[in-house]
PDB file of N, CA and C in Angstrom:
ATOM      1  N   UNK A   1     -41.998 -25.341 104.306  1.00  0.00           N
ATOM      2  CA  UNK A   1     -42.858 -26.430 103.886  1.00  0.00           C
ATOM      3  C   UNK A   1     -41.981 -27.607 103.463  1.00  0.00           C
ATOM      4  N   UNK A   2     -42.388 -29.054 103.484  1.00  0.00           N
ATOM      5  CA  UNK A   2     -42.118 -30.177 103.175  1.00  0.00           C
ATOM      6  C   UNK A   2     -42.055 -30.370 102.183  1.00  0.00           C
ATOM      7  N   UNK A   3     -40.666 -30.722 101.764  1.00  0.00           N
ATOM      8  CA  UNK A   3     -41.020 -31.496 100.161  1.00  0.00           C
ATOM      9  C   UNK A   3     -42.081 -32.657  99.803  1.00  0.00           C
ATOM     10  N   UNK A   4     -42.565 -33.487 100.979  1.00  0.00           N
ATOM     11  CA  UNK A   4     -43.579 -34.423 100.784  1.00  0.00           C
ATOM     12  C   UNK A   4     -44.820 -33.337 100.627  1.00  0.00           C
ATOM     13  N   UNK A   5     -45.233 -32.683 101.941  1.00  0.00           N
ATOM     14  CA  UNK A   5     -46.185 -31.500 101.579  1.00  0.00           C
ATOM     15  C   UNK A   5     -46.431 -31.579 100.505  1.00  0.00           C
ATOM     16  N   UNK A   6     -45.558 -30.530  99.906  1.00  0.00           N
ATOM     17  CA  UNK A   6     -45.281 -29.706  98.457  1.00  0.00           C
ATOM     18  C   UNK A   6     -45.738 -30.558  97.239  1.00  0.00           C
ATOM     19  N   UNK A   7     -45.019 -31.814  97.382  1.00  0.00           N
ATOM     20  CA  UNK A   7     -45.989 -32.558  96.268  1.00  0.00           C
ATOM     21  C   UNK A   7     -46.776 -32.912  96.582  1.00  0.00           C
ATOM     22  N   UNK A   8     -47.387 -33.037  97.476  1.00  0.00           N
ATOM     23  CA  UNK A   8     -49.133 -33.889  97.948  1.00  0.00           C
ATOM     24  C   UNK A   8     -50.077 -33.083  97.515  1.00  0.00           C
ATOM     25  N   UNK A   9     -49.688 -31.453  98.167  1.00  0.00           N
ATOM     26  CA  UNK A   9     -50.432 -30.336  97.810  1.00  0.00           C
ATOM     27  C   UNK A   9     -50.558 -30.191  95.723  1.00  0.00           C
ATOM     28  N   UNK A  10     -49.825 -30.622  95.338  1.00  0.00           N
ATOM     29  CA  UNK A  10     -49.232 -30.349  93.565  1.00  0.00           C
ATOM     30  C   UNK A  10     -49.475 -31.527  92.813  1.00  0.00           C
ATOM     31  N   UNK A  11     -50.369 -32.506  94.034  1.00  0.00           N
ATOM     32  CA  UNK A  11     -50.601 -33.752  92.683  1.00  0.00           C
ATOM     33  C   UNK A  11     -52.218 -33.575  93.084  1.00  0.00           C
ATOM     34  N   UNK A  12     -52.620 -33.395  94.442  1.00  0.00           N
ATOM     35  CA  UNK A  12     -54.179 -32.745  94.835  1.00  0.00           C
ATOM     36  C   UNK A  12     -54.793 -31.437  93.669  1.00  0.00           C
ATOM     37  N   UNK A  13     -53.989 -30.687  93.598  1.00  0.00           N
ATOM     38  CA  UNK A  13     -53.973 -29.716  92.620  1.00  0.00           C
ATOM     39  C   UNK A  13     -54.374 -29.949  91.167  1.00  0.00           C
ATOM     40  N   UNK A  14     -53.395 -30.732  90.590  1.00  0.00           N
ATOM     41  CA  UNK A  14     -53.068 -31.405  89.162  1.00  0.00           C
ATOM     42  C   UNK A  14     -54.898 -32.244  89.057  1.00  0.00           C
ATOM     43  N   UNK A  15     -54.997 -32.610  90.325  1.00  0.00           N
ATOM     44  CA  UNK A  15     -56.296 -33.981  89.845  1.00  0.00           C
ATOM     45  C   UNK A  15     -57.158 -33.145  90.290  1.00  0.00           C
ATOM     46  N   UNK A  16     -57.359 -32.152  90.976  1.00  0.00           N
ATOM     47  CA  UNK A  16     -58.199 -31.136  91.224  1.00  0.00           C
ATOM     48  C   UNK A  16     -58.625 -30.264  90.149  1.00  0.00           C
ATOM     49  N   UNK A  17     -57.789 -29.598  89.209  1.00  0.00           N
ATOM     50  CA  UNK A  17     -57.675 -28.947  88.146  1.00  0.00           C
ATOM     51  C   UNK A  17     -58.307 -29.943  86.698  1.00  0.00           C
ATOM     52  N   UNK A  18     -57.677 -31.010  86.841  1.00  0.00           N
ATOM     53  CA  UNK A  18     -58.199 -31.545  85.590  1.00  0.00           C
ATOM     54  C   UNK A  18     -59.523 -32.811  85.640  1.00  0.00           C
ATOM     55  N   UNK A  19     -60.141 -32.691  86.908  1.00  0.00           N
ATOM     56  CA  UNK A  19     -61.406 -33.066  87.238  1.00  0.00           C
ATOM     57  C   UNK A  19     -62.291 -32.084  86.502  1.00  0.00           C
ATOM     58  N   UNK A  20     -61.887 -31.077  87.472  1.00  0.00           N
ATOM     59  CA  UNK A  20     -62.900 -29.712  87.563  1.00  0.00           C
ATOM     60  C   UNK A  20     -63.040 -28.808  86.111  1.00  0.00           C
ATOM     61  N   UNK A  21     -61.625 -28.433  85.522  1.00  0.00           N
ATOM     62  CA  UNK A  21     -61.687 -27.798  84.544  1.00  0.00           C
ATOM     63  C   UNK A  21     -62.158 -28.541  83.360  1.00  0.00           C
ATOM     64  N   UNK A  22     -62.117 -29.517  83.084  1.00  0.00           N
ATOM     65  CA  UNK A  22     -62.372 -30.343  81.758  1.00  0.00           C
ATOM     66  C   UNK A  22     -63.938 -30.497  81.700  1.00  0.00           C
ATOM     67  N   UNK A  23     -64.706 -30.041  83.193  1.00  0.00           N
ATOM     68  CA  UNK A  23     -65.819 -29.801  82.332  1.00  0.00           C
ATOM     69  C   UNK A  23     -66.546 -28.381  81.800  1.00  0.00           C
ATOM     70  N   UNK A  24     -65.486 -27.764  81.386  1.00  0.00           N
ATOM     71  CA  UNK A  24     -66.024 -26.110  81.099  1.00  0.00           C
ATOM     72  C   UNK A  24     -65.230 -26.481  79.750  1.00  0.00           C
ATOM     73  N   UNK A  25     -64.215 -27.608  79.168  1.00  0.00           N
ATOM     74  CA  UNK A  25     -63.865 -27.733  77.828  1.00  0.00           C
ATOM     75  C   UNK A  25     -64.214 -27.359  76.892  1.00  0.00           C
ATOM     76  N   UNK A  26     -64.334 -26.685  75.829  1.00  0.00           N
ATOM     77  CA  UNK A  26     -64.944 -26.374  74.625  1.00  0.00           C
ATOM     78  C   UNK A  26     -65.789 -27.530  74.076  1.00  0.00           C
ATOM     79  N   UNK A  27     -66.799 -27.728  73.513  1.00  0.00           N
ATOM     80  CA  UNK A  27     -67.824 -28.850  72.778  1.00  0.00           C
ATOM     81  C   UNK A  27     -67.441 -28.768  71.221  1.00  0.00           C
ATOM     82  N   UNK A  28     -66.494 -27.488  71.224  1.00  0.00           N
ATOM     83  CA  UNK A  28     -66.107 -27.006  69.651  1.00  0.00           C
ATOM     84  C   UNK A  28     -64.966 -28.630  68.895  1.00  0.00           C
ATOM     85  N   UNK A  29     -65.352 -28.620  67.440  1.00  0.00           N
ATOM     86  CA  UNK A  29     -63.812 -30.136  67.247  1.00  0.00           C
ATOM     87  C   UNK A  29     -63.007 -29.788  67.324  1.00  0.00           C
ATOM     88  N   UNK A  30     -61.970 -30.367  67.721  1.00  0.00           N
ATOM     89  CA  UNK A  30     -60.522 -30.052  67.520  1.00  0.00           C
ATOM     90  C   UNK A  30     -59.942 -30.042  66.386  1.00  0.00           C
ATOM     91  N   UNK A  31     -58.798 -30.168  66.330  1.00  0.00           N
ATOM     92  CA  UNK A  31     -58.404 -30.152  64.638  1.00  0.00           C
ATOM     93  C   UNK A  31     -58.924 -30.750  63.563  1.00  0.00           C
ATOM     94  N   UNK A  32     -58.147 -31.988  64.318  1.00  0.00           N
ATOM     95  CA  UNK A  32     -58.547 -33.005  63.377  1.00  0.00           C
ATOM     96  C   UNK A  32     -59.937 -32.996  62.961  1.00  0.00           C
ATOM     97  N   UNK A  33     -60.919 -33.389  64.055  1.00  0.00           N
ATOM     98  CA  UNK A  33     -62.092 -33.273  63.724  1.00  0.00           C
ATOM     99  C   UNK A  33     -62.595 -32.046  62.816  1.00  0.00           C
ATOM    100  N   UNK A  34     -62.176 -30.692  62.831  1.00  0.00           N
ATOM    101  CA  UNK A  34     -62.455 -30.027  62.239  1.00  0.00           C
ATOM    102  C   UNK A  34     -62.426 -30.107  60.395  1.00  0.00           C
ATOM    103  N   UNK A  35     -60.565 -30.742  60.539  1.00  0.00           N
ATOM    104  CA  UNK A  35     -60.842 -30.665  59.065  1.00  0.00           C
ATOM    105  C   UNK A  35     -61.143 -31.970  58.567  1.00  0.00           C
ATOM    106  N   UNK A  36     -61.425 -32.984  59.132  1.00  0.00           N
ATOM    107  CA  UNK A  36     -62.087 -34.349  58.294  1.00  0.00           C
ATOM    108  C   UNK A  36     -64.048 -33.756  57.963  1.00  0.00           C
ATOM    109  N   UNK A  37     -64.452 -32.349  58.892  1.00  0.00           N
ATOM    110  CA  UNK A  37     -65.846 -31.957  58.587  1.00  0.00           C
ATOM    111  C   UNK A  37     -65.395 -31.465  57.372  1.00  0.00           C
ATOM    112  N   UNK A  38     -64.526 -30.588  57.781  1.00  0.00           N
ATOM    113  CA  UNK A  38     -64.120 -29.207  56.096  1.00  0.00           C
ATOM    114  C   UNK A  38     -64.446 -30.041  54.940  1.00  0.00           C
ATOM    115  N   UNK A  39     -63.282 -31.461  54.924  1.00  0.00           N
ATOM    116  CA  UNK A  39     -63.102 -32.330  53.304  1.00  0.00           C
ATOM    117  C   UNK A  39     -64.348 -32.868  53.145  1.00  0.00           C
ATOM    118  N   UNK A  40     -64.815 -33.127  54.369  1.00  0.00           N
ATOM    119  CA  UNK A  40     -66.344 -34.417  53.674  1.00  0.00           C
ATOM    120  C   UNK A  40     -66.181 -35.741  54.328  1.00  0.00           C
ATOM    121  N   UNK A  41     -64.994 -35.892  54.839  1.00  0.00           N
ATOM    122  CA  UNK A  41     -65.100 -37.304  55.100  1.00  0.00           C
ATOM    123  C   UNK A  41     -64.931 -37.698  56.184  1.00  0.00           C
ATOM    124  N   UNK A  42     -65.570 -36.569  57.344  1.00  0.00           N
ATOM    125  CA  UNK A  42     -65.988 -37.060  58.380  1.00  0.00           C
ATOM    126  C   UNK A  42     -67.058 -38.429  58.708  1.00  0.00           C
ATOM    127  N   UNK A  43     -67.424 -38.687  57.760  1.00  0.00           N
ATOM    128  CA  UNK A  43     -68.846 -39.768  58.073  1.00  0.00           C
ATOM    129  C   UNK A  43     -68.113 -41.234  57.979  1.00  0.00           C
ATOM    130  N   UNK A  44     -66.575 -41.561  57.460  1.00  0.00           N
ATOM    131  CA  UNK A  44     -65.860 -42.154  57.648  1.00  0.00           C
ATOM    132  C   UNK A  44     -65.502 -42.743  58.483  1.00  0.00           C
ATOM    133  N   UNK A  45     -65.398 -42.308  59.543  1.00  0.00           N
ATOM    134  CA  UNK A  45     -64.630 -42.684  60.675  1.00  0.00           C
ATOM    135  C   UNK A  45     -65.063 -43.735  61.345  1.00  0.00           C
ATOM    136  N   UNK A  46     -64.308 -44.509  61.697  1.00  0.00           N
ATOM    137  CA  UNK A  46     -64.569 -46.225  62.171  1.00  0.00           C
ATOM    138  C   UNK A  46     -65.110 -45.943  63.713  1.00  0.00           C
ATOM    139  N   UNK A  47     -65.840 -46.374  64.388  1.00  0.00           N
ATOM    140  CA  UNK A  47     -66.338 -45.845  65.588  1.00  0.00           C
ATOM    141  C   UNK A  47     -65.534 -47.055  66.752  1.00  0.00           C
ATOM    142  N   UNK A  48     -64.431 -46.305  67.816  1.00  0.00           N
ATOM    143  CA  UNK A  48     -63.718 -47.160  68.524  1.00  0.00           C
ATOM    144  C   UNK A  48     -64.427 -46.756  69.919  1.00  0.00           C
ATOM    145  N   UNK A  49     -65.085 -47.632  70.714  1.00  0.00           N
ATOM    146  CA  UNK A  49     -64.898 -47.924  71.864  1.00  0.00           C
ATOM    147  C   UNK A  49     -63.988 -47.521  73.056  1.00  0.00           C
ATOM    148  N   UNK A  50     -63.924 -46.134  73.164  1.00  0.00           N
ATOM    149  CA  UNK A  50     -62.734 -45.749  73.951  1.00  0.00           C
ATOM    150  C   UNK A  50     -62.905 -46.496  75.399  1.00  0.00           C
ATOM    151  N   UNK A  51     -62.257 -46.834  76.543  1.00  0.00           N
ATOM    152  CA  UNK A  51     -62.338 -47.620  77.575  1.00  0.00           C
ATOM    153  C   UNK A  51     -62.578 -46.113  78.441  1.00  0.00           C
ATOM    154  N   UNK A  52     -62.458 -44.967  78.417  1.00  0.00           N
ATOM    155  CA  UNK A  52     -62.968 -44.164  79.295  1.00  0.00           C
ATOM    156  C   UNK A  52     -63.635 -43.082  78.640  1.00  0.00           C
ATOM    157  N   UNK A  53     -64.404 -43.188  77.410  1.00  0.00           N
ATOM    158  CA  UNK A  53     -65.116 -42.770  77.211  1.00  0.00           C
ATOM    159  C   UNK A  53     -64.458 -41.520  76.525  1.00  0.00           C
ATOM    160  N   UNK A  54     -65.105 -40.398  75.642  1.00  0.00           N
ATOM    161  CA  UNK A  54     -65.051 -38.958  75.538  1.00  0.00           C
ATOM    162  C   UNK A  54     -64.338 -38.099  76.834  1.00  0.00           C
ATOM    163  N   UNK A  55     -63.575 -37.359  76.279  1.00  0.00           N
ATOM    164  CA  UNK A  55     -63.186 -36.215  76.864  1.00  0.00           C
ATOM    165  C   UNK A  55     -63.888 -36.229  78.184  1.00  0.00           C
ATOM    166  N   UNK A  56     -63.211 -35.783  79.312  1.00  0.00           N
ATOM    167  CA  UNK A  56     -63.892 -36.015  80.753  1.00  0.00           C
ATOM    168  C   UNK A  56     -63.429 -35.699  81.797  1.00  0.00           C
ATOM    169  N   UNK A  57     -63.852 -35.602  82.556  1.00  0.00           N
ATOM    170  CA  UNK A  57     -63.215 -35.558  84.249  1.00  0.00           C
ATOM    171  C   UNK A  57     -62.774 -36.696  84.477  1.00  0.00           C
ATOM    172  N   UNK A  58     -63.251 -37.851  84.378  1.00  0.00           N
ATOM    173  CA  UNK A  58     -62.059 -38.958  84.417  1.00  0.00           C
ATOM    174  C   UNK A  58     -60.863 -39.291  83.667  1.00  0.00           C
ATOM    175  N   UNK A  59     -61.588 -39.359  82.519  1.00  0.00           N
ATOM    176  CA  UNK A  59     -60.482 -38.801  81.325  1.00  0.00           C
ATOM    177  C   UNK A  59     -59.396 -38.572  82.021  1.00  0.00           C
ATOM    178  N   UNK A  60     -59.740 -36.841  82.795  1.00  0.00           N
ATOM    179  CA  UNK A  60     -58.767 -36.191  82.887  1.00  0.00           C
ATOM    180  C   UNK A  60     -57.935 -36.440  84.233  1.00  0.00           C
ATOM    181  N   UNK A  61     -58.553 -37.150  85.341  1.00  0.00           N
ATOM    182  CA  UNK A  61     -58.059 -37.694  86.132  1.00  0.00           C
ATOM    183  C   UNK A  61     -57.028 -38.995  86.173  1.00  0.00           C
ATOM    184  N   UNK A  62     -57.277 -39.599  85.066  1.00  0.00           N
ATOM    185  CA  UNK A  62     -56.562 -40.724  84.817  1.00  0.00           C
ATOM    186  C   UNK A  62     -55.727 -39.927  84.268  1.00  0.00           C
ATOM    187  N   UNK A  63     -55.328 -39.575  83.400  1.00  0.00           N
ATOM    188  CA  UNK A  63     -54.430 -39.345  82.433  1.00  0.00           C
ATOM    189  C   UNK A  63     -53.491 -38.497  83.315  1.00  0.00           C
ATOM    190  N   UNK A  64     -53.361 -37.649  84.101  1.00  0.00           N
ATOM    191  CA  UNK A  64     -52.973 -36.830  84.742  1.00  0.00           C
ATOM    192  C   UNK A  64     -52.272 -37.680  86.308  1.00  0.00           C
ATOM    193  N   UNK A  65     -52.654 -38.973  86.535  1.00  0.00           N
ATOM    194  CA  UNK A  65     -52.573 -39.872  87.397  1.00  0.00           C
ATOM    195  C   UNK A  65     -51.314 -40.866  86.424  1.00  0.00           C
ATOM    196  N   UNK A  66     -51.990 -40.871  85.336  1.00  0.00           N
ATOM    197  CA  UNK A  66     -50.458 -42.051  84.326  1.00  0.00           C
ATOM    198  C   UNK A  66     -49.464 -41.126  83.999  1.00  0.00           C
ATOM    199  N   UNK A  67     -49.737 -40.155  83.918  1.00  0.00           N
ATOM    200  CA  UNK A  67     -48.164 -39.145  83.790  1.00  0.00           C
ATOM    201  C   UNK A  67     -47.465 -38.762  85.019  1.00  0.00           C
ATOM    202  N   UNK A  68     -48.292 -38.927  86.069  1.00  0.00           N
ATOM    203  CA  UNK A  68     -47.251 -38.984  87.611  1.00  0.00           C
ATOM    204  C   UNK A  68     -46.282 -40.331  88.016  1.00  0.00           C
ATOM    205  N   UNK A  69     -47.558 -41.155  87.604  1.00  0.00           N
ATOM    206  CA  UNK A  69     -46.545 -42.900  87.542  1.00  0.00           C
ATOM    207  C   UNK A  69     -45.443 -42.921  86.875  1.00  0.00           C
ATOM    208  N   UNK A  70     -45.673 -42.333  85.885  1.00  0.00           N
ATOM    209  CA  UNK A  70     -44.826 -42.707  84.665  1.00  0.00           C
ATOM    210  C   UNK A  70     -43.390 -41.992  85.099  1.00  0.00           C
ATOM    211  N   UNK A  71     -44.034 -40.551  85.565  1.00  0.00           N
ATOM    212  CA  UNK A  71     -42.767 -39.461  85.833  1.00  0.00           C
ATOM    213  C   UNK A  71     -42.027 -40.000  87.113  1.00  0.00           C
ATOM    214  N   UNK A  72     -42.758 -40.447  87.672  1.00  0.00           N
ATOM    215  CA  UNK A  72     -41.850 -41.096  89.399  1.00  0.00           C
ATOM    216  C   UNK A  72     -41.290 -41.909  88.876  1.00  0.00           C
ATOM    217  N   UNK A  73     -42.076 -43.177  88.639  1.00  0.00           N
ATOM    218  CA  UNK A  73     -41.127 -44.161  88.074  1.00  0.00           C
ATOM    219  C   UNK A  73     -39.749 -43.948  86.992  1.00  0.00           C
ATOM    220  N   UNK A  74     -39.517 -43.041  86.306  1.00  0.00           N
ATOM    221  CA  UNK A  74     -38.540 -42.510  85.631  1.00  0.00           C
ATOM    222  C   UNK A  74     -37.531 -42.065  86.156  1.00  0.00           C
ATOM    223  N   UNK A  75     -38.064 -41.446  87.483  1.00  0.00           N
ATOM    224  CA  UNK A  75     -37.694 -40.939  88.165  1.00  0.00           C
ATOM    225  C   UNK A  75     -36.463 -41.762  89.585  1.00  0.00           C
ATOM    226  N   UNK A  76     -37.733 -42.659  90.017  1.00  0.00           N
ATOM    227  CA  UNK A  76     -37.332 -43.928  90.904  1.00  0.00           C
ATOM    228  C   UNK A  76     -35.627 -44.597  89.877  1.00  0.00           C
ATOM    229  N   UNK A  77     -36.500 -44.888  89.079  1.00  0.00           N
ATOM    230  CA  UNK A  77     -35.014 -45.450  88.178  1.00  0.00           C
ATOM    231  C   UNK A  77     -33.550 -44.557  87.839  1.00  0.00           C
ATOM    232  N   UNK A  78     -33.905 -43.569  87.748  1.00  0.00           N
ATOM    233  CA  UNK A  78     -32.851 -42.590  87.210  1.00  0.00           C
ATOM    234  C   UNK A  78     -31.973 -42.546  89.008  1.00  0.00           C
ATOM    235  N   UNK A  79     -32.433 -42.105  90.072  1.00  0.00           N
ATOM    236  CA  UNK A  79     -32.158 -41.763  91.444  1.00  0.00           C
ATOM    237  C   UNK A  79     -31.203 -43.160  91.347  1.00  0.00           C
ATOM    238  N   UNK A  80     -31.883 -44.753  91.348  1.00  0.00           N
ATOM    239  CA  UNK A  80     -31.588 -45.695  91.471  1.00  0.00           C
ATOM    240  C   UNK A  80     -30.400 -46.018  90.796  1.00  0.00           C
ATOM    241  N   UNK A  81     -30.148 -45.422  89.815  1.00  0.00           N
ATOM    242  CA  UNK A  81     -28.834 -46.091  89.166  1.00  0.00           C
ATOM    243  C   UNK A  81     -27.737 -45.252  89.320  1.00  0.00           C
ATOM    244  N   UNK A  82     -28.475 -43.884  89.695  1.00  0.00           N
ATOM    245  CA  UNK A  82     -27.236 -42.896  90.273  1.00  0.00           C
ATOM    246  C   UNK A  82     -26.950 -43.477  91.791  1.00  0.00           C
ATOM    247  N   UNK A  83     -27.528 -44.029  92.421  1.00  0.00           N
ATOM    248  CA  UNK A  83     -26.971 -44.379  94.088  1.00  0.00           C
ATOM    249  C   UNK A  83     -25.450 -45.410  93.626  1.00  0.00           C
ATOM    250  N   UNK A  84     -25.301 -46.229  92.754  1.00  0.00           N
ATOM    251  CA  UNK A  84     -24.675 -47.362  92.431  1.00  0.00           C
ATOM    252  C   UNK A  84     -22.871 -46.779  92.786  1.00  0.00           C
TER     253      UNK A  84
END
């Protein structure tokens, strides 16, 4: 198999996986949320406008899409200054 393959197949995967699985996520809070219920002062919390919303299949598609950019590009650069 192709190293191009190999990652095409492993980034299809990655956005496949975190489409699909994030909606069987727990509805349970997470930490944090848990213990700002425990103290009381959950009713606190300033309400922000997230730009993609709650926990998600996009969510999870994006996020999983900015850590490939991020990792190539790190990547692109590191290759790049070793050619010199």
């Amino acid at each position: 198999m192709k190293t191009r393959w190999f990652v095409v197949a492993g980034v299809l995967v990655a956005i496949l996986l975190a489409g699909v699985v994030s909606i069987y996520a727990s509805g349970s809070p997470d930490g944090l949320t848990k213990v700002s219920e425990d103290q009381g002062f959950a009713d606190t919390e300033k309400s922000r406008d997230a730009l993609l919303g709650d926990y998600g299949s996009v969510t999870g598609v994006v996020g999983v899409l900015v850590v490939l950019a991020v990792a190539g590009g790190v990547t692109y650069a590191v290759r790049r200054r070793g050619s010199d």
